[in-house]
N, C-alpha and C. Protein backbone atom coordinates (compact mmCIF):
# COMPACT_ATOMS: atom_id res chain seq x y z
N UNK A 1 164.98 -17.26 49.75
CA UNK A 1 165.73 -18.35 49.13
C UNK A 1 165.24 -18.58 47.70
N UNK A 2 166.18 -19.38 47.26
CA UNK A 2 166.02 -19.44 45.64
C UNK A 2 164.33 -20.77 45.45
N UNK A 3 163.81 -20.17 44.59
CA UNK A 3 162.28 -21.16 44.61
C UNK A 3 162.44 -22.09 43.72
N UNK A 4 161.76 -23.37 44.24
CA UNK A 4 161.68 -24.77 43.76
C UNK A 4 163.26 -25.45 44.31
N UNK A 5 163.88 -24.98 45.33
CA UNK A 5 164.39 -25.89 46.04
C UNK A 5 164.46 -26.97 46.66
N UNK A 6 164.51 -28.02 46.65
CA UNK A 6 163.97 -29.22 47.20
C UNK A 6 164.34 -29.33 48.28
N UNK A 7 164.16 -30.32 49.14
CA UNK A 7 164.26 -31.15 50.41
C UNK A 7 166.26 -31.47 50.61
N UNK A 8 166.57 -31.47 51.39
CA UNK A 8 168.09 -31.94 51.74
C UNK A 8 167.84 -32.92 51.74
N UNK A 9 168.57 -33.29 50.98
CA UNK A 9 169.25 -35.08 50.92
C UNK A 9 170.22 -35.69 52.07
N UNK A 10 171.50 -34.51 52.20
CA UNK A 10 172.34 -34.90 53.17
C UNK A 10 173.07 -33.66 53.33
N UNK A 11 173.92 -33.64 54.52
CA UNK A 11 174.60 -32.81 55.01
C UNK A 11 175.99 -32.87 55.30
N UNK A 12 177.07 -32.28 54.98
CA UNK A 12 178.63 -32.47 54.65
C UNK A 12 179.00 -31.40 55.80
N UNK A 13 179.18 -31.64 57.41
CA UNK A 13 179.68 -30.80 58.34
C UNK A 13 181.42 -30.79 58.27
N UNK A 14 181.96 -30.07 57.72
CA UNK A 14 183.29 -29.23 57.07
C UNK A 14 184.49 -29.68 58.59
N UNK A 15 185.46 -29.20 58.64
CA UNK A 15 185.93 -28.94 59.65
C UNK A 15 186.79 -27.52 59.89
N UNK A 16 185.71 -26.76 59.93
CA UNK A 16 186.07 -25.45 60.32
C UNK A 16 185.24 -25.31 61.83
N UNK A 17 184.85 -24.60 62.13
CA UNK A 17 183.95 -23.95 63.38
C UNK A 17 182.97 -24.48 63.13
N UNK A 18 182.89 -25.38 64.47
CA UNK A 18 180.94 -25.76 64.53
C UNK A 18 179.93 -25.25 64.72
N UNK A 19 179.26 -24.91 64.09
CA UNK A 19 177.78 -24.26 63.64
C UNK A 19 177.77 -23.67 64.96
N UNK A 20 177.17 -22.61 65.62
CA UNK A 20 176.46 -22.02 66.81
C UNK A 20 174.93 -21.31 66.35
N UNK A 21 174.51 -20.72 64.97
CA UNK A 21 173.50 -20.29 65.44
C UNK A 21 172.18 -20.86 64.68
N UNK A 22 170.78 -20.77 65.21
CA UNK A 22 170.38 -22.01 64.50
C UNK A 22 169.66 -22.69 63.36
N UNK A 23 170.05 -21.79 62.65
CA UNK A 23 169.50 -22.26 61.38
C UNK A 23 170.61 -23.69 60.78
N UNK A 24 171.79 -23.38 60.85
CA UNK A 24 172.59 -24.44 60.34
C UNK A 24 173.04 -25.79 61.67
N UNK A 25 172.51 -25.17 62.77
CA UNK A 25 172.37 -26.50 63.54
C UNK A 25 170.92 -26.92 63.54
N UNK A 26 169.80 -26.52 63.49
CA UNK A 26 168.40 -27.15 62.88
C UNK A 26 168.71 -27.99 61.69
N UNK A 27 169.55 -27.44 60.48
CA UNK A 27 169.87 -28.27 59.19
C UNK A 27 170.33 -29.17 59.92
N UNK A 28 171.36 -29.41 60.72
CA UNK A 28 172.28 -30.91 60.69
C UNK A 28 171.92 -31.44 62.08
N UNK A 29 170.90 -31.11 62.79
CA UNK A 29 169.83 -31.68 63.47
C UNK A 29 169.14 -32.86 62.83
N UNK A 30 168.63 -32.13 61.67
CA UNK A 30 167.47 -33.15 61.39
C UNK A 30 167.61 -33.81 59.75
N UNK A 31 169.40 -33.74 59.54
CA UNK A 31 169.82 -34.19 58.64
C UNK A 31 169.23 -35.92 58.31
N UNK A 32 168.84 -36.10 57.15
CA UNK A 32 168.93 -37.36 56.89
C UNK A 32 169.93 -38.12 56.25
N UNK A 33 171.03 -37.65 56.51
CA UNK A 33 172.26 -38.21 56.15
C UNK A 33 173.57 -37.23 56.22
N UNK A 34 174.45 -37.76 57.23
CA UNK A 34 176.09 -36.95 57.85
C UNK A 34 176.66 -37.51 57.00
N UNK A 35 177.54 -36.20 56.84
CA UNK A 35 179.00 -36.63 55.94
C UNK A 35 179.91 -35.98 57.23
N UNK A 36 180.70 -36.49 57.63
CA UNK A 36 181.74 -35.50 58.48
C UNK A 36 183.13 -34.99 57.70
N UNK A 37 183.89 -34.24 57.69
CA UNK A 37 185.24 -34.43 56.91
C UNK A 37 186.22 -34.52 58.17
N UNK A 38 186.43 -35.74 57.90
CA UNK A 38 188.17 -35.88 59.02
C UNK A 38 187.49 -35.72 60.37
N UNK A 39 188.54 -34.48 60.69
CA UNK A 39 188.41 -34.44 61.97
C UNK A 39 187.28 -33.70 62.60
N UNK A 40 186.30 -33.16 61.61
CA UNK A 40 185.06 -32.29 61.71
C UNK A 40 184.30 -33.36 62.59
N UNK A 41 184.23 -34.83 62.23
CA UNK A 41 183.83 -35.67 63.12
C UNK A 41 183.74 -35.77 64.84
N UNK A 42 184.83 -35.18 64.86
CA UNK A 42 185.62 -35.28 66.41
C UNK A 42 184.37 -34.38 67.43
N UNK A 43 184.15 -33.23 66.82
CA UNK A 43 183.17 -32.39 67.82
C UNK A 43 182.10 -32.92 67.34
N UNK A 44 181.36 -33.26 65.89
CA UNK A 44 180.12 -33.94 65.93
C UNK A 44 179.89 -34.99 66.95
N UNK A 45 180.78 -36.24 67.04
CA UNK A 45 180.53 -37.40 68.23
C UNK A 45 180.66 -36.73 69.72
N UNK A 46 181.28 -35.87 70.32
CA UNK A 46 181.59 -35.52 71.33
C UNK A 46 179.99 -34.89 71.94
N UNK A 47 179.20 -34.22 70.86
CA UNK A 47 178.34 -33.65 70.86
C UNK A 47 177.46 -35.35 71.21
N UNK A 48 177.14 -35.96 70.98
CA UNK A 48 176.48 -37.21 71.23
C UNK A 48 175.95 -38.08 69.90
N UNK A 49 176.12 -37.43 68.94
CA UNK A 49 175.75 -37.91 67.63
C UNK A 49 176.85 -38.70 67.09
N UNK A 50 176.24 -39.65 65.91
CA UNK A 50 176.93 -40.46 65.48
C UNK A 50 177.31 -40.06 63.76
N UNK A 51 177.98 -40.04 62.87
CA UNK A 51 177.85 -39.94 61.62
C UNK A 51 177.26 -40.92 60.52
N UNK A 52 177.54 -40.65 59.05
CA UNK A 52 176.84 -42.13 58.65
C UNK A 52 177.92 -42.21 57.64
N UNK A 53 178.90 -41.63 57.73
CA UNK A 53 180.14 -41.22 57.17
C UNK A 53 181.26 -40.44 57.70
N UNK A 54 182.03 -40.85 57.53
CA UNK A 54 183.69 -40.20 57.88
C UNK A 54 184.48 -40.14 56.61
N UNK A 55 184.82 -38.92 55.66
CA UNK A 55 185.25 -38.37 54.67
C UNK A 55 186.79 -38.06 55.02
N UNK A 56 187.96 -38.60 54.52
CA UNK A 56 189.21 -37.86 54.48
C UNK A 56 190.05 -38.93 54.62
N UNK A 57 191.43 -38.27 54.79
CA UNK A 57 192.71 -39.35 54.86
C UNK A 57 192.91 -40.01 56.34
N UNK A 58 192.04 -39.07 57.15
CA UNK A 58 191.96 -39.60 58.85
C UNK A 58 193.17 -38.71 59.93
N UNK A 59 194.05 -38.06 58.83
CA UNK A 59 194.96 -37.03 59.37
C UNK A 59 194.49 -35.98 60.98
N UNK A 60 193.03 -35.69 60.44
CA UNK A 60 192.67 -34.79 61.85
C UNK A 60 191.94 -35.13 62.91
N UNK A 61 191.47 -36.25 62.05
CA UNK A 61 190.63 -37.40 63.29
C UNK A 61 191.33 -37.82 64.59
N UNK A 62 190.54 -37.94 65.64
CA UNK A 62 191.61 -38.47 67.00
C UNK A 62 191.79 -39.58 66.50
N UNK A 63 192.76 -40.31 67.37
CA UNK A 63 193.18 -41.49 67.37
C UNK A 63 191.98 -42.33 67.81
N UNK A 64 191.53 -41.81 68.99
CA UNK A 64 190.03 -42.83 69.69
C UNK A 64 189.15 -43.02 68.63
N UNK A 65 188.75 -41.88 68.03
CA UNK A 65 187.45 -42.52 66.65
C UNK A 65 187.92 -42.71 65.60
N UNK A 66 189.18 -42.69 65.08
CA UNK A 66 189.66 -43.56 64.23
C UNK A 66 189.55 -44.77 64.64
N UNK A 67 190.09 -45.23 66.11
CA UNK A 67 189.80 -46.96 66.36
C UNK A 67 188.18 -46.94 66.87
N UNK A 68 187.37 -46.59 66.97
CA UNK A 68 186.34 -46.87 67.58
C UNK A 68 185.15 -47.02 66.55
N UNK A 69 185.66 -46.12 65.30
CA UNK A 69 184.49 -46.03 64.17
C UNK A 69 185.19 -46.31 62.93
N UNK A 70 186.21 -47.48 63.20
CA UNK A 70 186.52 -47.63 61.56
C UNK A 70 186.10 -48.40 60.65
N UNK A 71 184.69 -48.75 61.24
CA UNK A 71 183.94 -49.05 59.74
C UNK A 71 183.00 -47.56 58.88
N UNK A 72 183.41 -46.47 59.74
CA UNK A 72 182.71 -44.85 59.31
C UNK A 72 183.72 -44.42 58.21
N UNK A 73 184.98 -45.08 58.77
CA UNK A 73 185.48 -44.15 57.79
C UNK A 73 186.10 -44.39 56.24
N UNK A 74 186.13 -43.38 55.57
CA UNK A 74 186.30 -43.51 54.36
C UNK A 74 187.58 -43.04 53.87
N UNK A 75 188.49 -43.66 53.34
CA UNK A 75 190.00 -42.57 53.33
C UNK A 75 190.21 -42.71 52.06
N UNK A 76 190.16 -41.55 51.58
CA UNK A 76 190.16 -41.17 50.53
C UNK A 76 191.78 -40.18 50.60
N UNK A 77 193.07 -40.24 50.10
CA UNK A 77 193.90 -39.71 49.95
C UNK A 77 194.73 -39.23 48.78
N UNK A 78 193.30 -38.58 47.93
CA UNK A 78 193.88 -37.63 46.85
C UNK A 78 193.89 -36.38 48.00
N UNK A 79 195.45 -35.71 47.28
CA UNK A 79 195.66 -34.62 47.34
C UNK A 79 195.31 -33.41 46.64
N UNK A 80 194.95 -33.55 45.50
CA UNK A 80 193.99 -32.71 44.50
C UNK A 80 192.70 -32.30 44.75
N UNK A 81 192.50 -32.66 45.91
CA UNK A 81 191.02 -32.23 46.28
C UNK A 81 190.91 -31.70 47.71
N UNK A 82 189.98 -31.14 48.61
CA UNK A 82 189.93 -30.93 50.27
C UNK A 82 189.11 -31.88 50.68
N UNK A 83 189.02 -32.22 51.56
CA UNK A 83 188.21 -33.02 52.29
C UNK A 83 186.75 -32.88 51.80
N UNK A 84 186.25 -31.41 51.89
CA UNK A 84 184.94 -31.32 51.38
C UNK A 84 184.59 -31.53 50.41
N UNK A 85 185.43 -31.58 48.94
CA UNK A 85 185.17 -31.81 47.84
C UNK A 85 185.02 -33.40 47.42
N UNK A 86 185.86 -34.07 48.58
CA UNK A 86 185.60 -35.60 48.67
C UNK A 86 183.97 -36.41 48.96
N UNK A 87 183.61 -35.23 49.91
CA UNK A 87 182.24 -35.25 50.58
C UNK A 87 181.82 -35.43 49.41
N UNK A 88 181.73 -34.09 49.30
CA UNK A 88 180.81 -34.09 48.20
C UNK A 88 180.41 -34.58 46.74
N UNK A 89 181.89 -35.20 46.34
CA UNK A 89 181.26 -36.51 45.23
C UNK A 89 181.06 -37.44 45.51
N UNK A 90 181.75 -38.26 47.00
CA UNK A 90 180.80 -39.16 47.37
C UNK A 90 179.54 -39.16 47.38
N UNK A 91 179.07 -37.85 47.85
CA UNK A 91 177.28 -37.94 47.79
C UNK A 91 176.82 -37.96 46.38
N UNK A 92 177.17 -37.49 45.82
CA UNK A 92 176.75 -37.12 44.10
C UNK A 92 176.70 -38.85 43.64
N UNK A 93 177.88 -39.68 44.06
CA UNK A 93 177.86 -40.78 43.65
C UNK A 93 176.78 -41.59 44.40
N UNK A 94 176.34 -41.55 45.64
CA UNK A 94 175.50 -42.08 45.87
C UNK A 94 173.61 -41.40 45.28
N UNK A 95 173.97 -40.95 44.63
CA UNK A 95 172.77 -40.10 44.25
C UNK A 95 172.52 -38.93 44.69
N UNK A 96 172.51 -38.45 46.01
CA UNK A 96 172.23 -37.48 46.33
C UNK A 96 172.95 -36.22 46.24
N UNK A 97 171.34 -35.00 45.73
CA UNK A 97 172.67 -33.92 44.89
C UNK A 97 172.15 -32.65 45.55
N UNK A 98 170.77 -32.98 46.58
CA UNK A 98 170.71 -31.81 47.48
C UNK A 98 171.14 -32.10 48.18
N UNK A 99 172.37 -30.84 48.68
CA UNK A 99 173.36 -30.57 49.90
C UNK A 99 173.37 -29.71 50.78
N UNK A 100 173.77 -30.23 52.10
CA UNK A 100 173.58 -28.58 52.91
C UNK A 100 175.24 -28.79 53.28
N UNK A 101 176.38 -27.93 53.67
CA UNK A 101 177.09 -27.92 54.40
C UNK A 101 177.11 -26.46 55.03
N UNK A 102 177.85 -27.39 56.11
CA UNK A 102 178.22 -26.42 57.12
C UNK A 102 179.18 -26.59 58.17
N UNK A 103 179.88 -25.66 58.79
CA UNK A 103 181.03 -26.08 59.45
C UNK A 103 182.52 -25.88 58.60
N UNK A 104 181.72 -24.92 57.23
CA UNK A 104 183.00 -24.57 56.09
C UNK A 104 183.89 -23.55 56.38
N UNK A 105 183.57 -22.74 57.20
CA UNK A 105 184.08 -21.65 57.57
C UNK A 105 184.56 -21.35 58.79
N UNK A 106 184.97 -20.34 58.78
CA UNK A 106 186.11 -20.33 60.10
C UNK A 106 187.18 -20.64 60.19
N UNK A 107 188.55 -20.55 61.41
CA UNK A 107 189.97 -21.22 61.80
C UNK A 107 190.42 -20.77 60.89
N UNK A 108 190.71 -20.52 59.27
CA UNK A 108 190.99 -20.28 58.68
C UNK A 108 190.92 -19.25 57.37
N UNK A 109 191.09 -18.52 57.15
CA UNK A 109 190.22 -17.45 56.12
C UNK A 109 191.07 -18.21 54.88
N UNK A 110 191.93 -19.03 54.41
CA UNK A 110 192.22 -19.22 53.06
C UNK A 110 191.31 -20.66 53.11
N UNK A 111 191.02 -21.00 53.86
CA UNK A 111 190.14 -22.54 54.09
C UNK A 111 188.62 -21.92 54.08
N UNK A 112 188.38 -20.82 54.10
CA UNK A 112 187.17 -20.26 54.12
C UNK A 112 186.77 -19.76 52.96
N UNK A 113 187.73 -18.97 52.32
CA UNK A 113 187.50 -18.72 50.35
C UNK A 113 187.24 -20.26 49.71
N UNK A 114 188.41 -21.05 50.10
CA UNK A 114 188.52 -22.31 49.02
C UNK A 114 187.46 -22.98 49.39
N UNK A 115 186.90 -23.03 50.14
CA UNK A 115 185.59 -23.84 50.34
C UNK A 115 184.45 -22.82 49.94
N UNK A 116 184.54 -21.77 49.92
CA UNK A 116 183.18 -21.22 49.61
C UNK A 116 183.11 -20.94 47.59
N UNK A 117 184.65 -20.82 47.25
CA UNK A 117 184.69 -20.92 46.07
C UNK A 117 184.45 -21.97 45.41
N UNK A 118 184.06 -23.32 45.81
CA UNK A 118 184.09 -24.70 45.53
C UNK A 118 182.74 -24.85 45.14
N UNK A 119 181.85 -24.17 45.73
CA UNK A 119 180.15 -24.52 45.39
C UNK A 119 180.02 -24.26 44.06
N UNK A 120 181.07 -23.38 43.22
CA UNK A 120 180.68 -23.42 42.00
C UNK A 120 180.95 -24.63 41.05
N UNK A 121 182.21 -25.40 41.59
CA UNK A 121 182.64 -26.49 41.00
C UNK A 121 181.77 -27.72 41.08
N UNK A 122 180.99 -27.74 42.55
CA UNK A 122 180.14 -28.41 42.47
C UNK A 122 178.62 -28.34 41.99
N UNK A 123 178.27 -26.87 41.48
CA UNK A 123 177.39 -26.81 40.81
C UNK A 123 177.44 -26.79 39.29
N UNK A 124 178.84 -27.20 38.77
CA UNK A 124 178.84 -28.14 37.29
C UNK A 124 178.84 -29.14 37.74
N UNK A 125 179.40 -29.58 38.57
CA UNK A 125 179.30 -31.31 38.65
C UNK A 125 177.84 -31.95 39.14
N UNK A 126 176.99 -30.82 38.88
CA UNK A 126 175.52 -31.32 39.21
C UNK A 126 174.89 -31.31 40.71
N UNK A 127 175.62 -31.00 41.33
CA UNK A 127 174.92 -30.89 42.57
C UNK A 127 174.15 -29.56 42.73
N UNK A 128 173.10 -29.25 43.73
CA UNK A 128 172.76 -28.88 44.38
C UNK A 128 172.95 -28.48 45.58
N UNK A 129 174.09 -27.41 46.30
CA UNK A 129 175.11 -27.75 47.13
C UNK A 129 174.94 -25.81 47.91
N UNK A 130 174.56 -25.72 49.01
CA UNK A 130 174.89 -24.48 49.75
C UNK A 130 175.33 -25.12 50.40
N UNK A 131 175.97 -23.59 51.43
CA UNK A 131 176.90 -23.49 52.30
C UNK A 131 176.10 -22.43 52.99
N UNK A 132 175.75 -22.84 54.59
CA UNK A 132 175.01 -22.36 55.77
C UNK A 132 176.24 -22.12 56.75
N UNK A 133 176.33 -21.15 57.07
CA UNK A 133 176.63 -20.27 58.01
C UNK A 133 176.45 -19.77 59.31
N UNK A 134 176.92 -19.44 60.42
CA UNK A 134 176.51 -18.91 61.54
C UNK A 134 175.43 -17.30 60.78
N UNK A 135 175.91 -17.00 59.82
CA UNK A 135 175.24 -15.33 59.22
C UNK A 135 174.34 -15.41 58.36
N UNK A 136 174.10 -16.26 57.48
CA UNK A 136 173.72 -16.68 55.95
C UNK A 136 173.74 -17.65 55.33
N UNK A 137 173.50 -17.64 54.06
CA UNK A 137 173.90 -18.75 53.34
C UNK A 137 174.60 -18.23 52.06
N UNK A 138 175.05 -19.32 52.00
CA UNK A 138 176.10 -18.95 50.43
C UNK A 138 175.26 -19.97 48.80
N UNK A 139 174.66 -19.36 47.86
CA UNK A 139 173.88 -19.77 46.99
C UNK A 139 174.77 -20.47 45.56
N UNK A 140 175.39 -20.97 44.68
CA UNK A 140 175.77 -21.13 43.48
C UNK A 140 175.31 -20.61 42.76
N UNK A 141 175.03 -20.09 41.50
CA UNK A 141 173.95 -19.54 40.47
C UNK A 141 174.61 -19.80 39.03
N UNK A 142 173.91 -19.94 38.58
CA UNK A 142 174.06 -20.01 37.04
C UNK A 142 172.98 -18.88 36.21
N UNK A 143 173.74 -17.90 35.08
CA UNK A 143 172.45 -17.01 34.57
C UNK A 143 171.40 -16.66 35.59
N UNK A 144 169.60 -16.45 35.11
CA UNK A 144 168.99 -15.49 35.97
C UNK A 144 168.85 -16.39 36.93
N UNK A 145 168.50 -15.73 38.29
CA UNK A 145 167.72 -16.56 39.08
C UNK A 145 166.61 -15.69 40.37
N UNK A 146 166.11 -16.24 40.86
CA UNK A 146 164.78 -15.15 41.33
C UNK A 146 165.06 -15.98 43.33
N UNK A 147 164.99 -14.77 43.93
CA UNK A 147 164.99 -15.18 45.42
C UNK A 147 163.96 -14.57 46.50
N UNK A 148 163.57 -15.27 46.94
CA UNK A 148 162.55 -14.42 47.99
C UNK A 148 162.98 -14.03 49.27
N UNK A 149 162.85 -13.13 49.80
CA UNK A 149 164.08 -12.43 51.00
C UNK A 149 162.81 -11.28 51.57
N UNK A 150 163.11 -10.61 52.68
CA UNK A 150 162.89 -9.73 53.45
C UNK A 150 162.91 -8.26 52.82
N UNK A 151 162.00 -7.23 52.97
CA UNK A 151 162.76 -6.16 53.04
C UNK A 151 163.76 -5.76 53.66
N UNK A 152 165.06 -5.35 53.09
CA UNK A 152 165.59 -4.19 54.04
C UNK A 152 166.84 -5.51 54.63
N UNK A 153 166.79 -7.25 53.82
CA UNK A 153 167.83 -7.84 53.90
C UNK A 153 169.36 -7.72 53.05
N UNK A 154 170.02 -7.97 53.94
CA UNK A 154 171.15 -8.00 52.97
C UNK A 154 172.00 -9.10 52.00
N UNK A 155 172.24 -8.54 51.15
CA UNK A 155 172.39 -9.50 49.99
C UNK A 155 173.93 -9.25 49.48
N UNK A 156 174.80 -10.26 49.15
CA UNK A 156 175.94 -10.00 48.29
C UNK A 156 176.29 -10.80 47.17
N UNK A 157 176.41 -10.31 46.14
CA UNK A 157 176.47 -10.87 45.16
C UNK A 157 177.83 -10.90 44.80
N UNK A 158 179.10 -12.13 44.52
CA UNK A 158 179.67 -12.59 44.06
C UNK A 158 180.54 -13.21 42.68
N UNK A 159 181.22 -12.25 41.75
CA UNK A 159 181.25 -12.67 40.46
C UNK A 159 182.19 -13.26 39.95
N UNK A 160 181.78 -14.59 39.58
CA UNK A 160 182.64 -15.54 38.81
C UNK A 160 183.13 -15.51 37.35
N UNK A 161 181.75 -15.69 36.45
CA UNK A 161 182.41 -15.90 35.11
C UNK A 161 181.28 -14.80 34.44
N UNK A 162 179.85 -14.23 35.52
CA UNK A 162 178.60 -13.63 35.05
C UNK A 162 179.13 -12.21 33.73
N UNK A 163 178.59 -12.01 33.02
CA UNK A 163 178.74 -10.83 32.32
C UNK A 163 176.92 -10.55 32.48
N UNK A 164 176.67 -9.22 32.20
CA UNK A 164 175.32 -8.47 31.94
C UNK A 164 174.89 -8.75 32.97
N UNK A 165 175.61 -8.45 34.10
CA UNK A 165 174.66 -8.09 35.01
C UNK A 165 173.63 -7.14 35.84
N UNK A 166 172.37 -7.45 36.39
CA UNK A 166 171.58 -6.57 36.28
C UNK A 166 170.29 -7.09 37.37
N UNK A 167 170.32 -6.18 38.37
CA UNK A 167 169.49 -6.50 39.59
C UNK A 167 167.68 -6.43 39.73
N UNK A 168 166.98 -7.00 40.07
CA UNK A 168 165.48 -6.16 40.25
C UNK A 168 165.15 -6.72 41.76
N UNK A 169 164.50 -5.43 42.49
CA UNK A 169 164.40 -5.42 43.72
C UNK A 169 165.44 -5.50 44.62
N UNK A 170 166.54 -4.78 44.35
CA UNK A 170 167.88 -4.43 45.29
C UNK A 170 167.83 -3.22 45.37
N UNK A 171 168.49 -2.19 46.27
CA UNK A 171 168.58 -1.11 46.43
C UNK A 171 170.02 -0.69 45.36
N UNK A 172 170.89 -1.13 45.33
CA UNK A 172 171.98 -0.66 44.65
C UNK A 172 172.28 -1.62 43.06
N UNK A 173 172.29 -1.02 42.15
CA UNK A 173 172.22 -1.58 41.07
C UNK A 173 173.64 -2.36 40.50
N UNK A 174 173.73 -3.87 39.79
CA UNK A 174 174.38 -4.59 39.27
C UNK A 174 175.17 -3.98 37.84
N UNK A 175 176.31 -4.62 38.21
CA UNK A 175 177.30 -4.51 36.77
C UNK A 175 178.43 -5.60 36.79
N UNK A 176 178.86 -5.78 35.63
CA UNK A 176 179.94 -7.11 35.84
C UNK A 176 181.06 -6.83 36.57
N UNK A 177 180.83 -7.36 38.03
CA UNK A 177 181.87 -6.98 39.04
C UNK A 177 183.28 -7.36 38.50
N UNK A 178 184.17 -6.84 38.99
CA UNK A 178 185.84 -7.47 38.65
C UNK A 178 186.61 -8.01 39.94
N UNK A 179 185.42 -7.18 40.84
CA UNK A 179 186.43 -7.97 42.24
C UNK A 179 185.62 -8.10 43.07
N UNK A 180 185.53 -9.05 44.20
CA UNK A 180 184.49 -9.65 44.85
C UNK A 180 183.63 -8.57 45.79
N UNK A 181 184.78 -7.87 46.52
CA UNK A 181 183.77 -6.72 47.52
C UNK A 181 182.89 -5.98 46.55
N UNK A 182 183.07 -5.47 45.13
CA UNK A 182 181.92 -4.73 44.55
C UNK A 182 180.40 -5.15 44.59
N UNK A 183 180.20 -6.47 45.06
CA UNK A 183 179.06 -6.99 44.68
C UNK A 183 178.16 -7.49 46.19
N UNK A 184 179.31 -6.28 47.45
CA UNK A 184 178.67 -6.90 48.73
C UNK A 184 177.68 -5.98 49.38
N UNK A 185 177.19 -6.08 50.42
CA UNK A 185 176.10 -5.42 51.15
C UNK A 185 175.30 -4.59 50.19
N UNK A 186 174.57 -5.17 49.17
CA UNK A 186 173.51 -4.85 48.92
C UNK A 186 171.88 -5.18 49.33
N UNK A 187 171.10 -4.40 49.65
CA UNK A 187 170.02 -4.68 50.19
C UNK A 187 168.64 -4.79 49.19
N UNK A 188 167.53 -5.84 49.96
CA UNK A 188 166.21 -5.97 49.20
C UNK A 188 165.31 -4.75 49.36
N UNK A 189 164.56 -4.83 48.27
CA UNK A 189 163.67 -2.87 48.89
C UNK A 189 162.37 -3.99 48.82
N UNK A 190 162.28 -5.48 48.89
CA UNK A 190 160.58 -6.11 48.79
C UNK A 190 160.58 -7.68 49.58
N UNK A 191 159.99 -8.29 49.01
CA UNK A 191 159.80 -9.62 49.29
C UNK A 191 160.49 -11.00 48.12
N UNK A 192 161.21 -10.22 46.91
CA UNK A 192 161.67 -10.76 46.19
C UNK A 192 162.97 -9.91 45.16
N UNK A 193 164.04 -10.75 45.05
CA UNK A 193 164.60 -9.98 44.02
C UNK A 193 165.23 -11.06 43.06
N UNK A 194 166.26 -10.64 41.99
CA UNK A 194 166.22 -11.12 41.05
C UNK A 194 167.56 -10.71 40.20
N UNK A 195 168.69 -11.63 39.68
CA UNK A 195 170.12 -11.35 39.22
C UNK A 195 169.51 -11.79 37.81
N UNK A 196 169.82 -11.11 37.71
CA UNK A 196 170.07 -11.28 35.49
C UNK A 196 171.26 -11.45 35.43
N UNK A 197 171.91 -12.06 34.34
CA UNK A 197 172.91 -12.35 34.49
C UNK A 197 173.35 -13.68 33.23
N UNK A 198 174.16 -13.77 32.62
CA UNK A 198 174.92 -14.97 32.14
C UNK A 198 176.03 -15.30 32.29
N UNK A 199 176.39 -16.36 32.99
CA UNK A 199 177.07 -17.18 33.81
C UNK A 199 177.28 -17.35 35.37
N UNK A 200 178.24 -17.71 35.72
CA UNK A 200 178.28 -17.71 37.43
C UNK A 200 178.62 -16.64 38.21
N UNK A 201 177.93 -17.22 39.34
CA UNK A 201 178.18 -16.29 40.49
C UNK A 201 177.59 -16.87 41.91
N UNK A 202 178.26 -16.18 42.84
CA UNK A 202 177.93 -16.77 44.48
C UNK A 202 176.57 -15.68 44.69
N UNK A 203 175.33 -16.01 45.45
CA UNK A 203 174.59 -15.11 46.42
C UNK A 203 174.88 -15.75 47.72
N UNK A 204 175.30 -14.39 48.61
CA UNK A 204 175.55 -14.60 49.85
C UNK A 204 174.23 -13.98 50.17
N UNK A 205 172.99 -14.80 51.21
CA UNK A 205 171.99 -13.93 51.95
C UNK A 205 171.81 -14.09 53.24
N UNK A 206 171.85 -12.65 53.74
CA UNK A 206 172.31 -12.83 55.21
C UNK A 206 170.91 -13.25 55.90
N UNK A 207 171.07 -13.71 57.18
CA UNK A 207 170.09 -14.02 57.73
C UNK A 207 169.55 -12.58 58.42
């Protein structure tokens, strides 16, 4: 993972597929603060937990925890935004700008790009914001950045706006991708590697 990461602030569980393996149910285990979106709520409470937030227009929410928790919820009904992106400036507005989500992916593969493409939007708007996975995690980046990983893990790199790009400690070497698969299943040959780079881009690292 990327070094000098801090502590999670809070956690934004999506409403795609609920977490199964456990790194991203350990995260929203021992979250110190739920965001649910909509109806993502519905399997969090069923599960026995409570939220400390309900994010959305209330569209996917049951009817029962809409009446049962409507002081949770928050309805927010811009259409210019997804549910998660609501999450997530609510938290920014309450201060908190380390994020974990999860529960972004899945049911949908165009609900699965637009949410994973979003961490970049929220990493101008100042957050601090991955996306945890049943496989991995999904990183934001700006220019260089340095990660500590496994030998022999796999890594995909993602290109947004990056030009000069340029790898250390990957097995297959960096260039300014033009389309997203060029920059996937690349592997660590150590205990650390390292994107050169100016401007954005996603690291996907698998678990």
């Amino acid at each position: 993972m990327e070094k000098n990461n801090g502590k999670i602030e809070a956690v934004v569980l999506a409403n795609g597929e609920y977490p199964t393996a456990a790194l991203p149910l350990k995260i929203l285990a021992e979250a110190p603060y739920v965001v649910c979106c909509d109806g993502g709520a519905d399997e969090y409470i069923r599960r026995g937990h409570v939220p400390d937030v309900i994010i959305g227009d209330g569209d996917s929410l049951s009817r029962e925890n809409r009446e049962r928790y409507p002081h949770l919820l928050h309805r927010i009904s811009d259409q210019e935004t997804n549910d998660q992106t609501k999450a997530v400036r609510y938290l920014l507005a309450q201060g908190k700008r380390r994020i974990a989500i999860v529960g972004a992916t899945g049911k949908r593969e165009d609900h699965t790009l637009g949410n994973l493409s979003l961490l970049i939007d929220y990493m101008r708007a100042g957050a601090d914001a991955r996306t945890y996975t049943d496989y991995g995690v999904f990183i934001p980046c700006r220019d260089t950045c340095t990660f500590t990983c496994r030998p022999g893990q796999q890594v995909s790199i993602i290109n947004f706006t990056a030009h000069g790009l340029r790898g250390q400690g990957l097995v297959y070497p960096l260039s300014d991708f033009t389309n997203w698969w060029q920059g996937t299943l690349n592997e660590c040959t150590g205990t650390e590697f390292t994107v050169e780079a100016e401007g954005e881009y996603l690291i996907m690292i698998n678990d």
